[in-house]
C-alpha atoms as a PDB file:
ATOM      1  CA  UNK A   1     -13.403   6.531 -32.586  1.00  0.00           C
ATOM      2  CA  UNK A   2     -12.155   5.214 -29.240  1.00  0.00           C
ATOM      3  CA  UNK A   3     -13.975   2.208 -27.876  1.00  0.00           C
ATOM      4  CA  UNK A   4     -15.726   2.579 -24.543  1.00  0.00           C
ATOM      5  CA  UNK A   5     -13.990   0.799 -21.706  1.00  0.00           C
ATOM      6  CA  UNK A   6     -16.538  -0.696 -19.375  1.00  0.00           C
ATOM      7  CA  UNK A   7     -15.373  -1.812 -15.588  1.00  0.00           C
ATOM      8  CA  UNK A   8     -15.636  -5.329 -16.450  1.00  0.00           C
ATOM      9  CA  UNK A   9     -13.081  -4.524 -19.334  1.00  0.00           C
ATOM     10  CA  UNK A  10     -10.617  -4.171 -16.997  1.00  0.00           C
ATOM     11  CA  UNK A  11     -11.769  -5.485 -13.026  1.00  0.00           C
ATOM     12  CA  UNK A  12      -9.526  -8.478 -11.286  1.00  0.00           C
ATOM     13  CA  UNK A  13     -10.558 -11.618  -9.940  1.00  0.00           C
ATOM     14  CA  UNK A  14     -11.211 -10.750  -6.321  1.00  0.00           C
ATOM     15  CA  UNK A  15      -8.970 -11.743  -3.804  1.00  0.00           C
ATOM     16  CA  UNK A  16     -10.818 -12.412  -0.312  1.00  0.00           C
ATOM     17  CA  UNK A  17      -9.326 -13.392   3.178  1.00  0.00           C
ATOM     18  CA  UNK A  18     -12.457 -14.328   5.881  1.00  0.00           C
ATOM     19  CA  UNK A  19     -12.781 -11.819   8.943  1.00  0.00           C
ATOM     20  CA  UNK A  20     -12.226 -15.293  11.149  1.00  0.00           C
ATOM     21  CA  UNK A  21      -8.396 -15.735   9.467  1.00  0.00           C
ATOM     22  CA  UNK A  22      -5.152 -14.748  11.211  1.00  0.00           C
ATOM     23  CA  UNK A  23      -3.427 -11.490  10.016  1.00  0.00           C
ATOM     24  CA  UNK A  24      -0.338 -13.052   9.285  1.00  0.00           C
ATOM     25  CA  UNK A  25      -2.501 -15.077   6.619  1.00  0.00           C
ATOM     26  CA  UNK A  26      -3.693 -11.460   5.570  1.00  0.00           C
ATOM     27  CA  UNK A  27      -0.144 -10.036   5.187  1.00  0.00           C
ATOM     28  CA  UNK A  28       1.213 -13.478   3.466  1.00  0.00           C
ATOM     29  CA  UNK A  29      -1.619 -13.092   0.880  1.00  0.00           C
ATOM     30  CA  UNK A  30      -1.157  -9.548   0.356  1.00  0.00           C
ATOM     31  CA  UNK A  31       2.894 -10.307  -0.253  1.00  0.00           C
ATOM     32  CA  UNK A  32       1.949 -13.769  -2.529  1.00  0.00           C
ATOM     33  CA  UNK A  33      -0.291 -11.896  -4.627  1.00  0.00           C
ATOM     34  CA  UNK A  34       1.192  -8.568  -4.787  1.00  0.00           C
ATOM     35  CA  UNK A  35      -1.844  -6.415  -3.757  1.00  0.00           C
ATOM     36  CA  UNK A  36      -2.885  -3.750  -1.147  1.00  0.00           C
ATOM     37  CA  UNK A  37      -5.794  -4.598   0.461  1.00  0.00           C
ATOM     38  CA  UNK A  38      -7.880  -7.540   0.338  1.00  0.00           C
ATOM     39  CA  UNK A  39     -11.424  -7.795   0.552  1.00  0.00           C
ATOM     40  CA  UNK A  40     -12.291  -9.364   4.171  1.00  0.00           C
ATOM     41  CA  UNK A  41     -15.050 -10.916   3.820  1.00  0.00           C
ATOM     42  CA  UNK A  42     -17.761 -12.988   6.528  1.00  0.00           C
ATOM     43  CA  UNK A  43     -20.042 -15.537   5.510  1.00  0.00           C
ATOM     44  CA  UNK A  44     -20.804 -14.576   1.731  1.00  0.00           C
ATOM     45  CA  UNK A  45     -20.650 -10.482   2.582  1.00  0.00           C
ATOM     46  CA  UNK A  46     -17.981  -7.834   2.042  1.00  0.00           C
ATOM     47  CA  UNK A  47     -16.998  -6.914   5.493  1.00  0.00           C
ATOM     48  CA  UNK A  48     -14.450  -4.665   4.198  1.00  0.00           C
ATOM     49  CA  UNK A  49     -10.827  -4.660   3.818  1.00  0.00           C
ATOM     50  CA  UNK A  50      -7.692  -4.992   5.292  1.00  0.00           C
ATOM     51  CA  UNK A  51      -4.162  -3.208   4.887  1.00  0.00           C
ATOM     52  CA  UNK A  52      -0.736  -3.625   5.062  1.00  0.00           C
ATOM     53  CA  UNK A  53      -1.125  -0.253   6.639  1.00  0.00           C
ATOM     54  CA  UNK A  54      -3.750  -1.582   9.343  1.00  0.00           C
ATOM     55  CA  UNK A  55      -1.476  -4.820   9.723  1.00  0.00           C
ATOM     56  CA  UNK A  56       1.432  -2.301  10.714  1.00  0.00           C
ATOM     57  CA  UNK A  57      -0.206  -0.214  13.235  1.00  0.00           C
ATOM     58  CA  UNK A  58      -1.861  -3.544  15.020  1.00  0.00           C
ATOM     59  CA  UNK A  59       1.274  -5.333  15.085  1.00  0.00           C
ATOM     60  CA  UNK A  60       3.141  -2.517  16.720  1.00  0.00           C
ATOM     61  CA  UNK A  61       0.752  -1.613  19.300  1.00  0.00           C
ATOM     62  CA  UNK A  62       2.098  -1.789  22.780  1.00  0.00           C
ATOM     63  CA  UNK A  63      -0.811  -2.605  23.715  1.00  0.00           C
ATOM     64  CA  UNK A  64      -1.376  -6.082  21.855  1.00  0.00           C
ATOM     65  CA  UNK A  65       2.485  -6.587  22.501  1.00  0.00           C
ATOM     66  CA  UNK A  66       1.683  -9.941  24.409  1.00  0.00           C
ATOM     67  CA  UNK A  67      -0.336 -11.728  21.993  1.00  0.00           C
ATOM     68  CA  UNK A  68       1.509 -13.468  19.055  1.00  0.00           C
ATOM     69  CA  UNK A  69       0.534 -12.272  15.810  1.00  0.00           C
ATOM     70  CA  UNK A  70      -0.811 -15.590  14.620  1.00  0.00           C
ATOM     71  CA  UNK A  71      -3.218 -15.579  17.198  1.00  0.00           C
ATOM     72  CA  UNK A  72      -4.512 -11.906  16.230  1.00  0.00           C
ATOM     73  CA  UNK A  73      -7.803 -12.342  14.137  1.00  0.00           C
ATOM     74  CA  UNK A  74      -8.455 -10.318  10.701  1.00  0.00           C
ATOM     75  CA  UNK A  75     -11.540  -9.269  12.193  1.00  0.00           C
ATOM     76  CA  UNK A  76      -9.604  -6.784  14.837  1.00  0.00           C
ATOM     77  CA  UNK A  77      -8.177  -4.503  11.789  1.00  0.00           C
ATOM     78  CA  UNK A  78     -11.121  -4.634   9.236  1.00  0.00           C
ATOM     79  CA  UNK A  79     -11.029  -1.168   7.914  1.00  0.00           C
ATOM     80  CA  UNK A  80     -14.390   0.600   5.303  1.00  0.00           C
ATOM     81  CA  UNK A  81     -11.996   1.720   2.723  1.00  0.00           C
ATOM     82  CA  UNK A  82     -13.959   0.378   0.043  1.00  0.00           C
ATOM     83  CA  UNK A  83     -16.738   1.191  -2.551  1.00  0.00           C
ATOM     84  CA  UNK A  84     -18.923  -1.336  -4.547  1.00  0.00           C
ATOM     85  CA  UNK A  85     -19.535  -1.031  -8.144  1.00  0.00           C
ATOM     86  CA  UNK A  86     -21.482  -2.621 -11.459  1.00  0.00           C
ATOM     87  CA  UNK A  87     -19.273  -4.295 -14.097  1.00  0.00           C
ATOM     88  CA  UNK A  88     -21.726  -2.195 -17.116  1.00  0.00           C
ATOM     89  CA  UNK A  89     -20.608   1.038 -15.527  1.00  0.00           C
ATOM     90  CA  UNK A  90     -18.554   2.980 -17.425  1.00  0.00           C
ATOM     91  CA  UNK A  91     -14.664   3.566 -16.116  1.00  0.00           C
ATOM     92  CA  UNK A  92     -15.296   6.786 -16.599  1.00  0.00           C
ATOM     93  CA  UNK A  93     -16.864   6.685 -12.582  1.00  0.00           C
ATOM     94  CA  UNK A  94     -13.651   5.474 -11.417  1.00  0.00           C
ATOM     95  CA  UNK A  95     -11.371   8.363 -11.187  1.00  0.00           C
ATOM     96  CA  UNK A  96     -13.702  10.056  -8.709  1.00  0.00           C
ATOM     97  CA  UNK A  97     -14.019   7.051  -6.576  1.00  0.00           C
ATOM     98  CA  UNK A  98     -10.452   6.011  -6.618  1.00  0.00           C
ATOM     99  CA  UNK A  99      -9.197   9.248  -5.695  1.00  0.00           C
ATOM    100  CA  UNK A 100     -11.105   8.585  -2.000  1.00  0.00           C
ATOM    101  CA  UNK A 101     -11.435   4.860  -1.788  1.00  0.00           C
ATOM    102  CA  UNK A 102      -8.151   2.296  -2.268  1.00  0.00           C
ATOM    103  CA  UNK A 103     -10.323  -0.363  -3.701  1.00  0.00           C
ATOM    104  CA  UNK A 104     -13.308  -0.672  -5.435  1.00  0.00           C
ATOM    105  CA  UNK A 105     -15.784  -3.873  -5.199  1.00  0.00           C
ATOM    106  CA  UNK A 106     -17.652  -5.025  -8.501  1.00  0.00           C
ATOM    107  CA  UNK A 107     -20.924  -6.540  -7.943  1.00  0.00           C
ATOM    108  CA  UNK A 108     -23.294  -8.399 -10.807  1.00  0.00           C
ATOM    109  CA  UNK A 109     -27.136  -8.075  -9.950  1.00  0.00           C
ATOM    110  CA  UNK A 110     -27.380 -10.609  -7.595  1.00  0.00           C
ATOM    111  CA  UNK A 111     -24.990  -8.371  -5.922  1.00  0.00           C
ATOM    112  CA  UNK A 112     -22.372 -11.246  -5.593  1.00  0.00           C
ATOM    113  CA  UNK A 113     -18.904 -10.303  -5.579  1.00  0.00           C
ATOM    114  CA  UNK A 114     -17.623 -10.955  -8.848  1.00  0.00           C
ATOM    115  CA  UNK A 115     -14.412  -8.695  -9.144  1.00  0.00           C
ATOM    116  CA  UNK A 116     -12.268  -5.454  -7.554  1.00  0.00           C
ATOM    117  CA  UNK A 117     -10.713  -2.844  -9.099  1.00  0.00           C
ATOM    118  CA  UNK A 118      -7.814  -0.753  -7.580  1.00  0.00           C
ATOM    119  CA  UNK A 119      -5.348   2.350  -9.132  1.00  0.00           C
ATOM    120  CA  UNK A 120      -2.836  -0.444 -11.124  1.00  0.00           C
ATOM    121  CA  UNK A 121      -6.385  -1.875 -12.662  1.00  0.00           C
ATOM    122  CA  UNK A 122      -7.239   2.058 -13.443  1.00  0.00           C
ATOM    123  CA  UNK A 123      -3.764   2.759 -14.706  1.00  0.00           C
ATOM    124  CA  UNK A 124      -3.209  -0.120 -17.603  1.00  0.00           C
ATOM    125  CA  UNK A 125      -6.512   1.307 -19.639  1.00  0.00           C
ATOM    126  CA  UNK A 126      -5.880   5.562 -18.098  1.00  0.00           C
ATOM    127  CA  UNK A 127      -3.324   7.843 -17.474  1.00  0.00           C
ATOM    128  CA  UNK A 128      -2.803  11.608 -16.688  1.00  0.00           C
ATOM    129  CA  UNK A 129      -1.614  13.731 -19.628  1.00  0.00           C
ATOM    130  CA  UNK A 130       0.661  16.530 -19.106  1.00  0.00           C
ATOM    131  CA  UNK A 131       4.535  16.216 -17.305  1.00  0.00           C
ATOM    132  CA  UNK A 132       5.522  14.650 -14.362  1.00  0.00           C
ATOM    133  CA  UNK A 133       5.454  17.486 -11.991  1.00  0.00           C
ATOM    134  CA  UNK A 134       1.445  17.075 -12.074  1.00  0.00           C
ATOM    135  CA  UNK A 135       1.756  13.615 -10.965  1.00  0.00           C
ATOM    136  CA  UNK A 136       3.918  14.349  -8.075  1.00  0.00           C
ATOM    137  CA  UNK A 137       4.085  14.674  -4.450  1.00  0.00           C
ATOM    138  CA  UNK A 138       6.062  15.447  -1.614  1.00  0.00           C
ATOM    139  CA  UNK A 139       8.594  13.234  -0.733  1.00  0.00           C
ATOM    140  CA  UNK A 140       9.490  12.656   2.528  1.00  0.00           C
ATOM    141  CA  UNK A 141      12.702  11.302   4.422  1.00  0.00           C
ATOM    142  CA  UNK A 142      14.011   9.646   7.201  1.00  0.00           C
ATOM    143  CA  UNK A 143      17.769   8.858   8.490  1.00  0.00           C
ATOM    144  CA  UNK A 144      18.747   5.563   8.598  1.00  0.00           C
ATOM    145  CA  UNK A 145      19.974   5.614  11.957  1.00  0.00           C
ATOM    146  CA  UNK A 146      16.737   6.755  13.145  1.00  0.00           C
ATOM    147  CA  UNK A 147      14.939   4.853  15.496  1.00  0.00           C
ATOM    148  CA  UNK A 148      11.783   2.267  14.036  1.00  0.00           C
ATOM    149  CA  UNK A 149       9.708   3.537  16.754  1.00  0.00           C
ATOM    150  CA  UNK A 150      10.061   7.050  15.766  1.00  0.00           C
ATOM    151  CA  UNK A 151       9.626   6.410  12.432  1.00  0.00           C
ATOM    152  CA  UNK A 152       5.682   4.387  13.457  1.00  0.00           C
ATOM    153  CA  UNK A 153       5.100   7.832  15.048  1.00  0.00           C
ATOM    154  CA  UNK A 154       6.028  10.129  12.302  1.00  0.00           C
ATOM    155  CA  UNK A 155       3.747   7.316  10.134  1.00  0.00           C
ATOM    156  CA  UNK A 156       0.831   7.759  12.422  1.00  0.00           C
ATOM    157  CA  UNK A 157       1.150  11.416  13.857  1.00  0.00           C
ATOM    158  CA  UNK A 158       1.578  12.634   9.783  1.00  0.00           C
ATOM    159  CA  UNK A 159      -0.729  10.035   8.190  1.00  0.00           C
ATOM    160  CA  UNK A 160       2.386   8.761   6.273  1.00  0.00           C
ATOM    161  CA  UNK A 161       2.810   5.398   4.721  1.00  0.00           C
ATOM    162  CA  UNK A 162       6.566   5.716   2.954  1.00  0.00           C
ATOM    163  CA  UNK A 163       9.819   7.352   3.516  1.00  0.00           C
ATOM    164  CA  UNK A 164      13.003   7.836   0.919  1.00  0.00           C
ATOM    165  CA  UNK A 165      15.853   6.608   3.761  1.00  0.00           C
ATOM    166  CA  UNK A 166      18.551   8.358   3.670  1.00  0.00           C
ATOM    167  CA  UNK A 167      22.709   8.680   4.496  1.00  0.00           C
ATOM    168  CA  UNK A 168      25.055  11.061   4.512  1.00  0.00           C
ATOM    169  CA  UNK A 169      22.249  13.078   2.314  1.00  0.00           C
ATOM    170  CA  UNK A 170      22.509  10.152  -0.221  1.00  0.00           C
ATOM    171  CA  UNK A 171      19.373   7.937  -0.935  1.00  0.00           C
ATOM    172  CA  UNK A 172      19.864   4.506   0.187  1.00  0.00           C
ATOM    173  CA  UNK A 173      16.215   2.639   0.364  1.00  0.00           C
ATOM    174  CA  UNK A 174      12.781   3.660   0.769  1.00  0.00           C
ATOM    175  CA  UNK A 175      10.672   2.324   4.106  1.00  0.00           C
ATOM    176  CA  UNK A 176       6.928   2.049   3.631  1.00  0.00           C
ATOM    177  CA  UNK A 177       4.257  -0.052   6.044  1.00  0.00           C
ATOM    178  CA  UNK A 178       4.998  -3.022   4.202  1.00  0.00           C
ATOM    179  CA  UNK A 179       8.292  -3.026   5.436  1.00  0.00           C
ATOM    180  CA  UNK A 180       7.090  -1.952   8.734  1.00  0.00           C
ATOM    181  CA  UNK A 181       4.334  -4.898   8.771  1.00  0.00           C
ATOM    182  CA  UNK A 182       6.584  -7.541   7.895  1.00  0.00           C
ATOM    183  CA  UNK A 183       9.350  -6.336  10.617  1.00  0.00           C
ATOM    184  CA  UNK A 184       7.092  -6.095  13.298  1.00  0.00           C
ATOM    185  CA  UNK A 185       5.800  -9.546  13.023  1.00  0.00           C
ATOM    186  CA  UNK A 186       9.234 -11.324  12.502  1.00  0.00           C
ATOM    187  CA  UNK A 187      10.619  -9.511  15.350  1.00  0.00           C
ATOM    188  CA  UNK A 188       7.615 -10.109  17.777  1.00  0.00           C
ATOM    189  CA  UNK A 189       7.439 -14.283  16.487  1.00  0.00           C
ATOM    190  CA  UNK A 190      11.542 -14.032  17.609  1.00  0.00           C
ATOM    191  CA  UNK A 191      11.547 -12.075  20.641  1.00  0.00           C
ATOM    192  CA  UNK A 192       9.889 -13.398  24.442  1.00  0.00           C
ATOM    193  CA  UNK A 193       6.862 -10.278  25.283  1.00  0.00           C
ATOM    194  CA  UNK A 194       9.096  -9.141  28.353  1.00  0.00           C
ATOM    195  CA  UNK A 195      12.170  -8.150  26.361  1.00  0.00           C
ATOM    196  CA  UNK A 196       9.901  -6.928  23.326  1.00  0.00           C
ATOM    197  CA  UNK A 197       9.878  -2.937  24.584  1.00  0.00           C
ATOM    198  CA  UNK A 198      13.829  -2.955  25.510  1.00  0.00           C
ATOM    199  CA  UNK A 199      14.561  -4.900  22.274  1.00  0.00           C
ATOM    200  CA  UNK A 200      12.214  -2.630  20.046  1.00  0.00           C
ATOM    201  CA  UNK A 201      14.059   0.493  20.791  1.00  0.00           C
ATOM    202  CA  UNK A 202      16.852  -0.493  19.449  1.00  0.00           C
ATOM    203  CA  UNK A 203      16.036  -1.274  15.984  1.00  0.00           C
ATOM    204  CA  UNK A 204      16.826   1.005  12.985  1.00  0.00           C
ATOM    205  CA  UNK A 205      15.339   2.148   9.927  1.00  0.00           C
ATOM    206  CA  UNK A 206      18.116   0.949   8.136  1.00  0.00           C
ATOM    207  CA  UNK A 207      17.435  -2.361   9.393  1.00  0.00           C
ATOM    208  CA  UNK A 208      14.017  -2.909   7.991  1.00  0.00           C
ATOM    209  CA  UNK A 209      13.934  -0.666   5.091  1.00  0.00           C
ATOM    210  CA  UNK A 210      14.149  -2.014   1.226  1.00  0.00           C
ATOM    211  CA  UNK A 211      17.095  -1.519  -0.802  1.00  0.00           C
ATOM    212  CA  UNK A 212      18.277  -0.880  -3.610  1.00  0.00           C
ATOM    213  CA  UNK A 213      15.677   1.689  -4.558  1.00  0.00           C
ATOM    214  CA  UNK A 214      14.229   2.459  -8.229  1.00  0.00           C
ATOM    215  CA  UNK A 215      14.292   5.855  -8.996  1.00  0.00           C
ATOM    216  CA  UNK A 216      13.504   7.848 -12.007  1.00  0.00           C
ATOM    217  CA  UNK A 217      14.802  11.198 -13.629  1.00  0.00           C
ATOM    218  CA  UNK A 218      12.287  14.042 -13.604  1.00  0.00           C
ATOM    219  CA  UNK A 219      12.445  14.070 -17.243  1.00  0.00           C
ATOM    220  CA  UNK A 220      10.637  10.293 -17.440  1.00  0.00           C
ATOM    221  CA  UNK A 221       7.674   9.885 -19.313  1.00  0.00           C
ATOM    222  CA  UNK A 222       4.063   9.105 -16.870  1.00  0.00           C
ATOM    223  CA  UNK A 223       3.943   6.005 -18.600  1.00  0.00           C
ATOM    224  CA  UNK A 224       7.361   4.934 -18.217  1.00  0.00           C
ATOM    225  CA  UNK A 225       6.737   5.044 -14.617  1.00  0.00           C
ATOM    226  CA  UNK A 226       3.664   3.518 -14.563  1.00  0.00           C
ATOM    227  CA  UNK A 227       5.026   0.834 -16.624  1.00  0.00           C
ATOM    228  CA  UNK A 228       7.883   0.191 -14.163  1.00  0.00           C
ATOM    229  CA  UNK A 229       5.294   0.248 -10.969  1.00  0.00           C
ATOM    230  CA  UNK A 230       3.249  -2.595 -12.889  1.00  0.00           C
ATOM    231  CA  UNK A 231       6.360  -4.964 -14.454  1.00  0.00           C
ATOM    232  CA  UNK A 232       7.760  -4.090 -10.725  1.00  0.00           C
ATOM    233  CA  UNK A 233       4.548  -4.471  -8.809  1.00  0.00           C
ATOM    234  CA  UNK A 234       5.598  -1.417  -6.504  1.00  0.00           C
ATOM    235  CA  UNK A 235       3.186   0.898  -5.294  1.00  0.00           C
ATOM    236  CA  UNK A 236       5.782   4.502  -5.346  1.00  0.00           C
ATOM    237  CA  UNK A 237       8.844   5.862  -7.339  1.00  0.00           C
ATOM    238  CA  UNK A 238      10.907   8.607  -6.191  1.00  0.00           C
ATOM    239  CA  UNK A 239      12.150  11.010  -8.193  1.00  0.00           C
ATOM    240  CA  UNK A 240      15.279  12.892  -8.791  1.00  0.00           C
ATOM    241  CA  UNK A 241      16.680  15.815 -10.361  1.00  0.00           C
ATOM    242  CA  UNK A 242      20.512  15.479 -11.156  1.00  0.00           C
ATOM    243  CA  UNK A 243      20.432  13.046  -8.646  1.00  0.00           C
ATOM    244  CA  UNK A 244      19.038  15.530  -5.684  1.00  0.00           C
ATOM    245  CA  UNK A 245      15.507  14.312  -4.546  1.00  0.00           C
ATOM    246  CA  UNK A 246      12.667  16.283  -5.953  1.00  0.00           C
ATOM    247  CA  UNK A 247       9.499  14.105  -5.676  1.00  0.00           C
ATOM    248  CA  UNK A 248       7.380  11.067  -5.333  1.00  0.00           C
ATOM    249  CA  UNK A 249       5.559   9.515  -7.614  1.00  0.00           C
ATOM    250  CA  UNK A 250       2.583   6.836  -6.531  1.00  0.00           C
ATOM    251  CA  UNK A 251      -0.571   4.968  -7.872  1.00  0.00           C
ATOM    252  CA  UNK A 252      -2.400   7.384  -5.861  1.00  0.00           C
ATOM    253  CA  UNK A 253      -1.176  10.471  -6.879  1.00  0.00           C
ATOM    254  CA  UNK A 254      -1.034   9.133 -11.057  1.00  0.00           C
ATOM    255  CA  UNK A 255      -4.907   8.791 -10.067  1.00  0.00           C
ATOM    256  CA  UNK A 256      -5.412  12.243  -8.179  1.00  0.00           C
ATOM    257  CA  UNK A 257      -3.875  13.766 -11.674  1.00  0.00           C
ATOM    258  CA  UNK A 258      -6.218  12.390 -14.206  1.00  0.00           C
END
């Protein structure tokens, strides 16, 4: 008989930045500890979360162009993509709640935060049955002479956060808002506001996106991939068919399968 997992079998210590904190702390804390997003939090209270993703879109406004991203507070990009949670519940309630929320807050009685849970926490103790093709989804590309300001417009207009780069109809990297995050505030702490907008259109996918890129043969096992997204700490695989792109597999769409 298989023992019952509980959430407090499997939650993580929480890992909080304060609304008042700069995003670049955000983003450095997300990058140090490996996670996507952290629980923002004011006083002793969950305020709710911030993202790589949210990080991304704020530091490549136009619109906040002048202001340097140290001096941009967490408070401006606090997002409600969160649920809370009892550490006696079964883990059974998490597949429903992880397929709409990315994070999941665990509360004692006192209701004091005492732990998260996210899809890697899910995926260690759950995973879908069946092949590969259940797990996946659509994988989408970019060229890697494209411009970076396209490619924040195809992220924002299609509600996109990654993109297999490609060359000469070979896969070279993958570009996801982590990338994008991290280029937009090294570029913005290195170039003067006026020349930002002229300087900006000039930079390539290819010149922010991360390579080389893991992929995996259609005939993988699930948990061989999951295992390689948790030793890795990466958050999508693509996925190939005698080398010819067929797929993506991420921690969101392992969880949408189960």
């Amino acid at each position: 008989m298989t023992k019952e997992l509980f959430i407090k079998d499997l939650m993580a210590k929480p890992v909080t930045i304060a609304k008042s904190a700069k995003i670049t702390e955000a983003l450095d804390k997300m990058l140090d500890e490996g996670i996507d997003p952290l629980i923002v939090t004011h006083n002793t209270s969950v305020a709710g979360t911030v993202s790589r993703q949210s990080i991304a879109k704020k530091l490549g406004s136009k619109h906040d162009s002048v202001i340097a991203p140290a001096a941009i507070h967490v408070a401006s990009v606090v997002e409600e993509d969160f649920t809370s949670i009892y550490p006696d519940e079964s883990i059974n309630v998490l597949v429903p709640l992880l397929q709409h929320y990315k994070l999941i807050v665990v509360y004692d009685n006192e209701h004091r935060l005492i732990g998260q849970v996210g899809a890697g926490d899910l995926l260690k103790k759950l995973q879908p049955d069946g092949l590969l093709d259940g797990a996946m989804e659509k994988a989408i590309t970019i060229e890697a002479d494209e411009r970076v300001v396209h490619l924040r417009r195809r992220m924002l207009d299609d509600n996109t956060t990654r993109f297999v780069v490609t060359e000469n109809d070979k896969i070279i990297g993958i570009v996801t808002e982590t990338d994008v995050a991290i280029a937009m505030r090294q570029f913005r702490e290195s170039v003067i506001g006026k020349h930002q907008d002229h300087r900006i259109r000039n930079l390539l996918v290819k010149d922010i996106m991360s390579s080389p890129l893991i992929t995996v043969d259609r005939i993988a096992k699930i948990s061989e991939i999951i295992n390689i997204m948790l030793k890795k700490n990466i958050s999508s695989i693509p996925i190939t068919d005698k080398s010819k792109l067929v797929g993506m597999v991420t921690r969101q769409s392992l969880v949408n399968a189960l």
